[in-house]
Protein backbone atom coordinates (compact mmCIF):
# COMPACT_ATOMS: atom_id res chain seq x y z
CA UNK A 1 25.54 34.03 24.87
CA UNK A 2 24.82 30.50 24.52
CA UNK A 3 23.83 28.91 20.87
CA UNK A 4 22.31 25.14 20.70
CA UNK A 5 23.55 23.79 17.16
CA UNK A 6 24.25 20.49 15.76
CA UNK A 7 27.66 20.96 14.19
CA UNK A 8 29.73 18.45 12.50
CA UNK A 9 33.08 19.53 10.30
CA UNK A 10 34.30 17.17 7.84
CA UNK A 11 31.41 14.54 7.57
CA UNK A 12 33.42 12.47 5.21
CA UNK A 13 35.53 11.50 7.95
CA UNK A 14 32.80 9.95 10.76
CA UNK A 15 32.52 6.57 11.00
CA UNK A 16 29.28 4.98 9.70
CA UNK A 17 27.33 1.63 11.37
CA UNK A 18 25.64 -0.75 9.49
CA UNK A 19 21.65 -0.20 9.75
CA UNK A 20 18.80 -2.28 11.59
CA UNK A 21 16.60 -5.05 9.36
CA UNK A 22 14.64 -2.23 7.86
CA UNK A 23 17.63 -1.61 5.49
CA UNK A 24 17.97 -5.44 4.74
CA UNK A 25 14.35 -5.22 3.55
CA UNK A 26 15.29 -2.41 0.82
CA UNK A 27 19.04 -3.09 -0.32
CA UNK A 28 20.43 -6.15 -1.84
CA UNK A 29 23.80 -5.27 0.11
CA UNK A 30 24.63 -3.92 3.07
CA UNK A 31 24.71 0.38 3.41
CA UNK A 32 26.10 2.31 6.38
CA UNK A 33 24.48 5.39 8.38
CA UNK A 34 25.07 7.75 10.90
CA UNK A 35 22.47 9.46 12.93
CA UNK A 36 23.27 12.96 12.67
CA UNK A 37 20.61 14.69 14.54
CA UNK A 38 17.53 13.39 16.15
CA UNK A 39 13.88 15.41 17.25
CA UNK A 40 12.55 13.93 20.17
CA UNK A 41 9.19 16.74 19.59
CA UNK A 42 8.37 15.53 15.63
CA UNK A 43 11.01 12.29 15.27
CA UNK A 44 13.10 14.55 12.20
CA UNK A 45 16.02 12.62 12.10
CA UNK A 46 19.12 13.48 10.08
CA UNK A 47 21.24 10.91 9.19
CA UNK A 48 25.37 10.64 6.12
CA UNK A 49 24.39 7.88 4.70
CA UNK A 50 27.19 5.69 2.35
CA UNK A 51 25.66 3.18 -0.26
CA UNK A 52 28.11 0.84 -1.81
CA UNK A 53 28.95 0.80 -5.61
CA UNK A 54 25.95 -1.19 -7.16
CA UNK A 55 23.70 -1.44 -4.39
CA UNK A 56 20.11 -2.10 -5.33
CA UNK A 57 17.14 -0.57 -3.66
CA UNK A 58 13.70 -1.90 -3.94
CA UNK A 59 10.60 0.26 -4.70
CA UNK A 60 9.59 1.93 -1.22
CA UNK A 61 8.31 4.54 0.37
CA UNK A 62 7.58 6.62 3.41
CA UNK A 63 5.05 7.56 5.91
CA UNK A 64 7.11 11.49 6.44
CA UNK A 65 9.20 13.33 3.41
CA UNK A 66 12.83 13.24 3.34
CA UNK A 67 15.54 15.14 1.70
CA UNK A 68 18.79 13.74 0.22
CA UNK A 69 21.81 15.56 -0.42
CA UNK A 70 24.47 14.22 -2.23
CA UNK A 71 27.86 14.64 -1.21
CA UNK A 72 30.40 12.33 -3.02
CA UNK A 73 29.74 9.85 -5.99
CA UNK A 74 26.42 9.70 -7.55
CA UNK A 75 22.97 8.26 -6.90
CA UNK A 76 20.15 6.96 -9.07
CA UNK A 77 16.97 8.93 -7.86
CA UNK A 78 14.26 7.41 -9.76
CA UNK A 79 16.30 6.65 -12.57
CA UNK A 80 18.11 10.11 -12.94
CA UNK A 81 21.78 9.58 -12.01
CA UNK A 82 22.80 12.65 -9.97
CA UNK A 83 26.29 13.57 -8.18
CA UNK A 84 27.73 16.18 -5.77
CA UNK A 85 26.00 18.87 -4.93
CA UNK A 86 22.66 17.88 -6.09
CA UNK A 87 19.51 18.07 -4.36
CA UNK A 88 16.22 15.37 -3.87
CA UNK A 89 12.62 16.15 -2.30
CA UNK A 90 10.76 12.65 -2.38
CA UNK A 91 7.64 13.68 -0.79
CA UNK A 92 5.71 11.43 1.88
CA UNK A 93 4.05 8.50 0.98
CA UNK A 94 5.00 8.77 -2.30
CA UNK A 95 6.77 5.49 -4.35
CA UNK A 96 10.25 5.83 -4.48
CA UNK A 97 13.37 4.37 -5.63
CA UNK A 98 17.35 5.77 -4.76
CA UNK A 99 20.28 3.52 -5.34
CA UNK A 100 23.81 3.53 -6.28
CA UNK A 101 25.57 3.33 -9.13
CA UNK A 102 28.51 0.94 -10.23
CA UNK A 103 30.60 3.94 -10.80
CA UNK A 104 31.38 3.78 -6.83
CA UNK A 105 30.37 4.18 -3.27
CA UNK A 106 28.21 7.51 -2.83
CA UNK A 107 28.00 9.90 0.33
CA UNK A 108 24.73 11.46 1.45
CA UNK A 109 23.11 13.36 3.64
CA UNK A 110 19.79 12.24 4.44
CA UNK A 111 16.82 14.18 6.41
CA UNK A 112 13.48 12.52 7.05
CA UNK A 113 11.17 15.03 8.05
CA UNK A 114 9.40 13.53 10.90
CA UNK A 115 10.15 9.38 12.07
CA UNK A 116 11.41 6.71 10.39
CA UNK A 117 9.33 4.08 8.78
CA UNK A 118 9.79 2.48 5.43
CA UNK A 119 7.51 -0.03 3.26
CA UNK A 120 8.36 -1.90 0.37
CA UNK A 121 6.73 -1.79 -2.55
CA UNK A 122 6.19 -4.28 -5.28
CA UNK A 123 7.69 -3.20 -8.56
């Protein structure tokens, strides 16, 4: 029997690139990303994510919803802090704000369901 899965053990340990200039246009520092998993049929595309202690992301939002996962340190998602194990919907198009937190870097997973595009927002 043959199973197609995307399976990665121990995503604490894969190294993580720095983004593209859509990042630059949200963060006042630089983050880092993996691609985890990519849809060629709807664009979904998975991605761990690692935000630097204090980084500071500008109002934004999305064309498709995404899901974020936290999986070490905390985040600030819309200005509730929230660690390990918890869980954010931000729905599409909707204004949006996630961040980190001085207390250290945090580890995500994050799942955009359908392509990537981002806008910023004026606060």
């Amino acid at each position: 029997m043959r199973f197609d899965a995307t399976i990665v053990d121990h995503l604490g340990s894969l190294e993580l690139q720095e983004p593209g200039a859509a990042a630059a246009a949200i963060y006042d520092q630089p983050i880092a990303l993996r691609l985890l998993y990519q849809d060629p049929a709807s664009g979904e595309e998975h991605y761990l994510v690692r935000y630097p202690a204090g980084v500071r992301g500008r109002l934004h939002r999305h064309t498709a919803a995404h899901t974020i996962v936290v999986l070490e340190g905390r985040l600030d998602a819309n200005g509730q802090l929230i660690g390990p194990g918890a869980y954010v919907h931000f729905p599409a198009g909707e204004p949006m704000q996630h961040q980190g937190t001085g207390d250290g870097p945090c580890l995500f997973v994050l799942l955009f369901h359908g392509a990537f595009d981002v806008e910023a927002l004026s606060e």
